[in-house]
PDB file of N, CA and C in Angstrom:
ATOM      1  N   UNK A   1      73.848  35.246  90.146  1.00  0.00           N
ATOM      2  CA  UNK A   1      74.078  36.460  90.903  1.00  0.00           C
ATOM      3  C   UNK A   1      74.947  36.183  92.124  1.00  0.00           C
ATOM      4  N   UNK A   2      74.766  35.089  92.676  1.00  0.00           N
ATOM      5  CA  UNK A   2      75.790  34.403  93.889  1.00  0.00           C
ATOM      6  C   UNK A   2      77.381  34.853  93.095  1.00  0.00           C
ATOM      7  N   UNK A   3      77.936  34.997  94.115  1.00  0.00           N
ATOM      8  CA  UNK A   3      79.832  34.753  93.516  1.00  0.00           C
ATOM      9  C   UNK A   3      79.931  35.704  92.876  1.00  0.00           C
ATOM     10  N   UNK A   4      79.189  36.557  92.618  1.00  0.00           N
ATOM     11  CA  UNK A   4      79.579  37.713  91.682  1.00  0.00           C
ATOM     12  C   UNK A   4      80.253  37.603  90.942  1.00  0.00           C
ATOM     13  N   UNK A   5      79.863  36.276  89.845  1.00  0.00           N
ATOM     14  CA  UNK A   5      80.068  35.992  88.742  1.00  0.00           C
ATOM     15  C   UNK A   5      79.669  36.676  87.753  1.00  0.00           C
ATOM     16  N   UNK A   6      80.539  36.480  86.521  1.00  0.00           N
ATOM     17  CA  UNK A   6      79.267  37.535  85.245  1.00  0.00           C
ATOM     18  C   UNK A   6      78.694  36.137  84.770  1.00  0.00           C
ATOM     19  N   UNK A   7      77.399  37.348  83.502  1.00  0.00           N
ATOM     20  CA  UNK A   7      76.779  36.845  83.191  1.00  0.00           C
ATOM     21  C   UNK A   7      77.447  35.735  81.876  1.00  0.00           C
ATOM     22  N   UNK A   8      78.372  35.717  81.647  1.00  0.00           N
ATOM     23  CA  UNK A   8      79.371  35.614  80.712  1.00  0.00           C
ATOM     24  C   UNK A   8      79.728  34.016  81.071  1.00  0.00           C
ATOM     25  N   UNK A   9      79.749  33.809  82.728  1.00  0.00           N
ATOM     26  CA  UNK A   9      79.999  32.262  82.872  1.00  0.00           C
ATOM     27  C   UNK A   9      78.588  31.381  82.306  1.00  0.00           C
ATOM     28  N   UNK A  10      77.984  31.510  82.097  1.00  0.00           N
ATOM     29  CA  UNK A  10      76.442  30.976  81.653  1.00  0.00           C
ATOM     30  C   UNK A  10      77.191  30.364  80.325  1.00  0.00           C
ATOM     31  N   UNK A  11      78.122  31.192  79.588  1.00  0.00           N
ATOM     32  CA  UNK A  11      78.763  30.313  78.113  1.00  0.00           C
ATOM     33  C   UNK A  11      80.245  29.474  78.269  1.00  0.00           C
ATOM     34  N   UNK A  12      80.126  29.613  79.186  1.00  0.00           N
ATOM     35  CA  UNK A  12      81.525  28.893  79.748  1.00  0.00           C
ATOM     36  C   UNK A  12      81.883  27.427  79.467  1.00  0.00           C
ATOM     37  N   UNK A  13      82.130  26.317  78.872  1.00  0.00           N
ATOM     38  CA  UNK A  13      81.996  25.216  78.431  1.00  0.00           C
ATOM     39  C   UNK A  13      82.063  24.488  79.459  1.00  0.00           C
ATOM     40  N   UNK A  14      83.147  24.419  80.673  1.00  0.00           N
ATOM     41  CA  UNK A  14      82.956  23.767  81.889  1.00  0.00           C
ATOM     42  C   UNK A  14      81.443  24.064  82.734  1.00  0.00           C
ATOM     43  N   UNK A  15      80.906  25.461  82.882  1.00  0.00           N
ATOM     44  CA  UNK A  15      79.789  25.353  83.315  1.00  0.00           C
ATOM     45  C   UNK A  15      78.849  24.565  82.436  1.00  0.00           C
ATOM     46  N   UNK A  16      78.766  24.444  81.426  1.00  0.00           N
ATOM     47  CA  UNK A  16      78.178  24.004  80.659  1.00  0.00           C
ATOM     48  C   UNK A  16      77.974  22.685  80.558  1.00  0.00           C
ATOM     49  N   UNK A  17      79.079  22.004  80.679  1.00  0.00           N
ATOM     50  CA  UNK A  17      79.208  20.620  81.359  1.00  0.00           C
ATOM     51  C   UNK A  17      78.805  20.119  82.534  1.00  0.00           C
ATOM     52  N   UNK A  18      78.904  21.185  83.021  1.00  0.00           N
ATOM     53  CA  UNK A  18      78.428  20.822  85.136  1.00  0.00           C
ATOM     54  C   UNK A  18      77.437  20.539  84.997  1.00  0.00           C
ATOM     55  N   UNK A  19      76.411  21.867  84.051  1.00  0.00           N
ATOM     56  CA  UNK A  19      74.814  22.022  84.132  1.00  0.00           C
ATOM     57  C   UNK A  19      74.342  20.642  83.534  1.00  0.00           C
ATOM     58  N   UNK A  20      74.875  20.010  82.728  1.00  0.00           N
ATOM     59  CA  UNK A  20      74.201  19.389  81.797  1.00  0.00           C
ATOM     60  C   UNK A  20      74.702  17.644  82.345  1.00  0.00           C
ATOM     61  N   UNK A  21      74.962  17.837  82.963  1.00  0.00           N
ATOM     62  CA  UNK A  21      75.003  16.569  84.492  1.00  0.00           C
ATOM     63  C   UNK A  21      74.341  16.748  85.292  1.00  0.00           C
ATOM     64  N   UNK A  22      74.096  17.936  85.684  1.00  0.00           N
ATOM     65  CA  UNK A  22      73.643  17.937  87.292  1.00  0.00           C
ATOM     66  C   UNK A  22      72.105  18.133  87.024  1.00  0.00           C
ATOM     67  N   UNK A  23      71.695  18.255  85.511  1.00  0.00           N
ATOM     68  CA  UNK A  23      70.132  18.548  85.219  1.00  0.00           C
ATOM     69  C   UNK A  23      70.201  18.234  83.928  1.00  0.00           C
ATOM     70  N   UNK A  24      69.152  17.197  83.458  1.00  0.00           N
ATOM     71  CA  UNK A  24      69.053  16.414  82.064  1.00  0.00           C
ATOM     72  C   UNK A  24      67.940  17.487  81.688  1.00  0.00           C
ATOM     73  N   UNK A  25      67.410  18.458  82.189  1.00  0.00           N
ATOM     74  CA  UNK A  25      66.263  19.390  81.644  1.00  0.00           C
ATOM     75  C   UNK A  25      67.640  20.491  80.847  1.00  0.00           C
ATOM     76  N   UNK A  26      68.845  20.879  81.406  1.00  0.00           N
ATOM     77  CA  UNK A  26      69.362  22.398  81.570  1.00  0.00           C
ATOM     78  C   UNK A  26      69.402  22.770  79.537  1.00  0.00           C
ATOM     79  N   UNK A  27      68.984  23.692  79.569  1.00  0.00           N
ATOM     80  CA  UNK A  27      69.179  24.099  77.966  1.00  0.00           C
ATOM     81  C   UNK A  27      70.285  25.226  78.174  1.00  0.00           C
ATOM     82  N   UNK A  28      71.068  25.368  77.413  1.00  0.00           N
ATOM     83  CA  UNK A  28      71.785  26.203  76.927  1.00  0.00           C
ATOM     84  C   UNK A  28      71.387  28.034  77.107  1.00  0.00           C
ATOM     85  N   UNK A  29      71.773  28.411  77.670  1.00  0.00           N
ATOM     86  CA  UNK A  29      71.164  30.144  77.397  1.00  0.00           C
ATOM     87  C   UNK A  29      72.928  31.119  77.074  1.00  0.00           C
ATOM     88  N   UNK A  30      72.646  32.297  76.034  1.00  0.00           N
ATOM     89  CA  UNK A  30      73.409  33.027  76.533  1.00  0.00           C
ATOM     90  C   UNK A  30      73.256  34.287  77.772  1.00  0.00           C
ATOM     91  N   UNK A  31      74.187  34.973  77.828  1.00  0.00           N
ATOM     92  CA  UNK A  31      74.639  35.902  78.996  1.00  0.00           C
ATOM     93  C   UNK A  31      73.247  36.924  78.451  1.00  0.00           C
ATOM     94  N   UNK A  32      73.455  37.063  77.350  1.00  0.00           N
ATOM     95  CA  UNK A  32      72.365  38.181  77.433  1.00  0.00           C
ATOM     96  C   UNK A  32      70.769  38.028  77.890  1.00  0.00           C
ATOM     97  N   UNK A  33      70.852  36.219  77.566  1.00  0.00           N
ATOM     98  CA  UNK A  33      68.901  36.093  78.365  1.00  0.00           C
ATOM     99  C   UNK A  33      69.178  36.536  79.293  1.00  0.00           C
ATOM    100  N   UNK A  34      70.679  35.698  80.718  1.00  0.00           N
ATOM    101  CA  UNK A  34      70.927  35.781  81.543  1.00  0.00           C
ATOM    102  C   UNK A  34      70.352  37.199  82.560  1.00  0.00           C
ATOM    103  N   UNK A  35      70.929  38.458  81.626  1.00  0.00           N
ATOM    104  CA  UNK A  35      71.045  39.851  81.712  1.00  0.00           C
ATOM    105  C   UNK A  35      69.380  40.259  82.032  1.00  0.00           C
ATOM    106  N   UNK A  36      68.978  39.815  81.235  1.00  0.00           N
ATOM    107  CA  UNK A  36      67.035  40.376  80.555  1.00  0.00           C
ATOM    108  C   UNK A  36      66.576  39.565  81.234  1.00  0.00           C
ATOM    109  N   UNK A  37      66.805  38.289  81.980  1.00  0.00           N
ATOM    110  CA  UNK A  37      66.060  37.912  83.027  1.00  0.00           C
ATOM    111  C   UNK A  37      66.464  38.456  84.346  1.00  0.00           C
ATOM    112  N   UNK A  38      67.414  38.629  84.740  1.00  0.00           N
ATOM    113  CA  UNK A  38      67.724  39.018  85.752  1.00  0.00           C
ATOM    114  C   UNK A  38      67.055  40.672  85.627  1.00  0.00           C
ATOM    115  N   UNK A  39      67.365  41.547  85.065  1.00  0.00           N
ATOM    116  CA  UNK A  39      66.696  42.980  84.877  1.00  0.00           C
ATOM    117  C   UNK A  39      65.468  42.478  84.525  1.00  0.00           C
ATOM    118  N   UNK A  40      64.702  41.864  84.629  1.00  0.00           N
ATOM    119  CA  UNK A  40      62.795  41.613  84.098  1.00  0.00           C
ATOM    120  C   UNK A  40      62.550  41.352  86.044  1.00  0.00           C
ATOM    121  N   UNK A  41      63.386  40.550  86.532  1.00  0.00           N
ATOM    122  CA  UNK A  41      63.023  39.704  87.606  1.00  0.00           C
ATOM    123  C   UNK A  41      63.325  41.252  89.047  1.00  0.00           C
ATOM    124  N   UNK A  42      64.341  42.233  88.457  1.00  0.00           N
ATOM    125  CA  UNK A  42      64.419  43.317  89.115  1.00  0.00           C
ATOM    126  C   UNK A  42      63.218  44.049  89.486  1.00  0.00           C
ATOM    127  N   UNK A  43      63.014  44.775  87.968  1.00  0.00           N
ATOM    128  CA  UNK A  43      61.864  45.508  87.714  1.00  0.00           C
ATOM    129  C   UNK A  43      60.412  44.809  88.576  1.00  0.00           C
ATOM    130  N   UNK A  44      60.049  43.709  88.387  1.00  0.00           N
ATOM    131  CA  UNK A  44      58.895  43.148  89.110  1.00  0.00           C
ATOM    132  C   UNK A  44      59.184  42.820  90.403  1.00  0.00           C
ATOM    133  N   UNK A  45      60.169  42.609  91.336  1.00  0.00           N
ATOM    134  CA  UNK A  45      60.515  42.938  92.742  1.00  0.00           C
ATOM    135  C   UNK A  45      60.091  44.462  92.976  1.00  0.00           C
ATOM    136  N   UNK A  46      60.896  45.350  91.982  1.00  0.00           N
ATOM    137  CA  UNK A  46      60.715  46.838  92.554  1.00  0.00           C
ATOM    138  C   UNK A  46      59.647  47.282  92.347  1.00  0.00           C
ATOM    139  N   UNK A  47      58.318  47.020  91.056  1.00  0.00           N
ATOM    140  CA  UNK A  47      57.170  47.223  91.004  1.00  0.00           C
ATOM    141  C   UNK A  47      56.366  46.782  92.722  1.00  0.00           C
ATOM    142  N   UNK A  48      56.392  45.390  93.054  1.00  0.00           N
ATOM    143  CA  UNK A  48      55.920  44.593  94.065  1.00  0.00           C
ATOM    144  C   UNK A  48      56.113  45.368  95.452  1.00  0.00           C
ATOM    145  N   UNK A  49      57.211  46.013  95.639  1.00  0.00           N
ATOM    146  CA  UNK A  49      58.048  46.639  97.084  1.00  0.00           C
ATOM    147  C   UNK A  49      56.835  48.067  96.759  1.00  0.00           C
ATOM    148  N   UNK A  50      57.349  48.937  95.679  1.00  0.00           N
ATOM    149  CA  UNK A  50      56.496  50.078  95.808  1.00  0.00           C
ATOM    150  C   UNK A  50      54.950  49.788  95.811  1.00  0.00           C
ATOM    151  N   UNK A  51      54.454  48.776  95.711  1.00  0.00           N
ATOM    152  CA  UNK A  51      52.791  48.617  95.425  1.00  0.00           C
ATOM    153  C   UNK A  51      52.774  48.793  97.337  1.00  0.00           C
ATOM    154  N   UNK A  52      53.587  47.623  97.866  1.00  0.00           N
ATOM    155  CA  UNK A  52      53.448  47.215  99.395  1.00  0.00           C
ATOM    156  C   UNK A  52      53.615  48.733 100.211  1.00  0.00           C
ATOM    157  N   UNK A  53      54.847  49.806  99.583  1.00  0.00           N
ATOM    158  CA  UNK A  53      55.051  50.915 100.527  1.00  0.00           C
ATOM    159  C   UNK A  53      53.779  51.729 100.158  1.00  0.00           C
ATOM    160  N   UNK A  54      53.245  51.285  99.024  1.00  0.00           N
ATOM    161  CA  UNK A  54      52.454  52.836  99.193  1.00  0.00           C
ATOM    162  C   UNK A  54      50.710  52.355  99.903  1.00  0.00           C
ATOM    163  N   UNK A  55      50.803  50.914 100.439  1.00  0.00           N
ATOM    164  CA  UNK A  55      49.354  50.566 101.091  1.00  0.00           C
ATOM    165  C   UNK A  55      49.874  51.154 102.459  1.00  0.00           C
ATOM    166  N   UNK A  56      51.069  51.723 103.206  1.00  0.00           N
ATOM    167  CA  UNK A  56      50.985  52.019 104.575  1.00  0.00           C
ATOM    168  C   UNK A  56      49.839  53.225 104.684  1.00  0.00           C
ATOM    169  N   UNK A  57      49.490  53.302 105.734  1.00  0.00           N
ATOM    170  CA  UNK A  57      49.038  54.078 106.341  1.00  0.00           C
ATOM    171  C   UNK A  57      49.451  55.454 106.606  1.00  0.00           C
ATOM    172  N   UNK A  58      50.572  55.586 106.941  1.00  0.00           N
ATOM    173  CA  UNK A  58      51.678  57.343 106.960  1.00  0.00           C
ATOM    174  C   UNK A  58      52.486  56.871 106.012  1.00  0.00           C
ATOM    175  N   UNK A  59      53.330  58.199 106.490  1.00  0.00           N
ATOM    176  CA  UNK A  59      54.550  58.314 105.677  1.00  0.00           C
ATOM    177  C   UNK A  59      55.743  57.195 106.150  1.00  0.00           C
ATOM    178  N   UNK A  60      56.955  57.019 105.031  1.00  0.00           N
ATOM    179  CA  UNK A  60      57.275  55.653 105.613  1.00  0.00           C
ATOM    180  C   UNK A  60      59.197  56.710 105.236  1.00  0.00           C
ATOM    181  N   UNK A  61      59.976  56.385 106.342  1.00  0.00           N
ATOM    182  CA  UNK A  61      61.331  57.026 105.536  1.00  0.00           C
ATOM    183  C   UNK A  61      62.278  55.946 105.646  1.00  0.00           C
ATOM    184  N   UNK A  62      62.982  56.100 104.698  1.00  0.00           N
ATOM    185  CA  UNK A  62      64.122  54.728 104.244  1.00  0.00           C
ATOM    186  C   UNK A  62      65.278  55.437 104.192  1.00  0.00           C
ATOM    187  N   UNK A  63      66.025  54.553 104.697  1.00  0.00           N
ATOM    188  CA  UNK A  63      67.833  54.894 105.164  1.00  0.00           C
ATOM    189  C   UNK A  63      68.625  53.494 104.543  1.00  0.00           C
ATOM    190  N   UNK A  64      69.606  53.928 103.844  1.00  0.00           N
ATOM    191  CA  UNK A  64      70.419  53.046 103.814  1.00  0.00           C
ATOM    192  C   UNK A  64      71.688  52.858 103.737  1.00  0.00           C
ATOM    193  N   UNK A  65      72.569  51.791 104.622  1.00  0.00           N
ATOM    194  CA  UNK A  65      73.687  51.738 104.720  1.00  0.00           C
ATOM    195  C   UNK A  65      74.327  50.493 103.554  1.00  0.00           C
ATOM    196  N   UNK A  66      76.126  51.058 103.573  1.00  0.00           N
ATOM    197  CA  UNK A  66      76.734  49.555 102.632  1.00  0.00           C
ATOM    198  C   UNK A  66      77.710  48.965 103.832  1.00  0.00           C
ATOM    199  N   UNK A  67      77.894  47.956 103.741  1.00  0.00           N
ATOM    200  CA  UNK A  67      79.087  47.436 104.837  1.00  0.00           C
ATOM    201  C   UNK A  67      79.576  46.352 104.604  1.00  0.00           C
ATOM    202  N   UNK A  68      80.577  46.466 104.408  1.00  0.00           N
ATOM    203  CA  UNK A  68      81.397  45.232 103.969  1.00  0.00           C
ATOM    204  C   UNK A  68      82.207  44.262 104.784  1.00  0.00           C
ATOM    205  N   UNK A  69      82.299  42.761 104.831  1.00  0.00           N
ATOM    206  CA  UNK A  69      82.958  41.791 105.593  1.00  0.00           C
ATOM    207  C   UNK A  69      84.356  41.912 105.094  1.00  0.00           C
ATOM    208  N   UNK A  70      85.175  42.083 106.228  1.00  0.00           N
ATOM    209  CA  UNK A  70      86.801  42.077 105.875  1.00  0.00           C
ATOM    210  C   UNK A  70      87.500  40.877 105.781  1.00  0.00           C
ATOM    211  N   UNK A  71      86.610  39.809 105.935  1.00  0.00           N
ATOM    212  CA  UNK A  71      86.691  38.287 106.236  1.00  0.00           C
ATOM    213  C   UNK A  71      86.858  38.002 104.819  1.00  0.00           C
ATOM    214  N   UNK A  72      85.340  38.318 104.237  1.00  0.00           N
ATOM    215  CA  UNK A  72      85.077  37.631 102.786  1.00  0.00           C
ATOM    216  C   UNK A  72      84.998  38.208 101.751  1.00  0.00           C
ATOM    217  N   UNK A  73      85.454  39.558 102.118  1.00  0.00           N
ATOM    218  CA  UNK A  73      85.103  40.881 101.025  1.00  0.00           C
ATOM    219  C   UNK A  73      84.175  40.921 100.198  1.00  0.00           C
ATOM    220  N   UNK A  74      82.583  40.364 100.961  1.00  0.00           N
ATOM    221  CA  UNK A  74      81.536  40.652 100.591  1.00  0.00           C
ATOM    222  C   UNK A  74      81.029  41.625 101.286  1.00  0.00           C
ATOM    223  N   UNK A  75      79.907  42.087 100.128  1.00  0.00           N
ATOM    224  CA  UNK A  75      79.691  43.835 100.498  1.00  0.00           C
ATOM    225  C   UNK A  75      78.000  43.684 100.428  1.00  0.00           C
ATOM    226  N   UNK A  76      77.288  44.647 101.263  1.00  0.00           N
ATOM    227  CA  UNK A  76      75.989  44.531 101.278  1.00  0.00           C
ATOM    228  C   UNK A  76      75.466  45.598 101.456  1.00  0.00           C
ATOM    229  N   UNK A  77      74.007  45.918 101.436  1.00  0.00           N
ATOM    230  CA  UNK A  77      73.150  46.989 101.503  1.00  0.00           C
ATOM    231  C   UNK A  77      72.256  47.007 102.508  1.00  0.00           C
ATOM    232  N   UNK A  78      71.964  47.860 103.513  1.00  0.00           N
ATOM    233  CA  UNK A  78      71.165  47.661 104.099  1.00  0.00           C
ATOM    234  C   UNK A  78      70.328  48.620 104.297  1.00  0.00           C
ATOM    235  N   UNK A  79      68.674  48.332 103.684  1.00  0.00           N
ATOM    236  CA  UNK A  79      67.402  49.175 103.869  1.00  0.00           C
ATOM    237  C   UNK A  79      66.779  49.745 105.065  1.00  0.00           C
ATOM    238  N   UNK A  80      66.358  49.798 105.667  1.00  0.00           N
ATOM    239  CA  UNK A  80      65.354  50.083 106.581  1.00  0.00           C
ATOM    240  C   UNK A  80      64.127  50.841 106.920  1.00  0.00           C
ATOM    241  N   UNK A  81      63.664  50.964 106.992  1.00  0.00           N
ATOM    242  CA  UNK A  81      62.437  51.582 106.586  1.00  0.00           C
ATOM    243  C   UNK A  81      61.657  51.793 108.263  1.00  0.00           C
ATOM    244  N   UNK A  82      61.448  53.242 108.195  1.00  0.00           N
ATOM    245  CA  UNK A  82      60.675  53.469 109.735  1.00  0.00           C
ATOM    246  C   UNK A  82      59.548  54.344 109.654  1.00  0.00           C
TER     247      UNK A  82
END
């Protein structure tokens, strides 16, 4: 998810080579586990967040902004919750 790479470099033969140096465990996956783990690992963050908002006490309101670095043309989200 770093580098906003796709899931597509996971079959890449040079990554493939890196992994399999830099870790004598690394097995092979394609893009699509890649995909279904990453969306499994979503879903149970967003299950986890709504369990936590709904133990407050009141009502809770969320705002959010995007803003992007002109430096690195990375872009972000920002929650807040009051």
């Amino acid at each position: 998810m770093c580098g906003k790479h796709s899931f597509k470099t996971v079959e890449k033969p040079g990554f493939r080579y890196m992994m399999s140096i830099s870790s004598l465990n690394f097995k092979n996956i394609s893009r699509h586990t890649v995909a279904r783990d990453v969306l499994m690992y979503y879903v149970k963050e967003k299950d986890h967040v709504k369990k936590e908002l709904a133990k407050a006490p009141s009502l809770i309101c969320l705002t959010s902004d995007n803003w992007d670095s002109q430096h690195t043309n990375d872009e972000y989200i920002c929650i807040t919750a009051h």
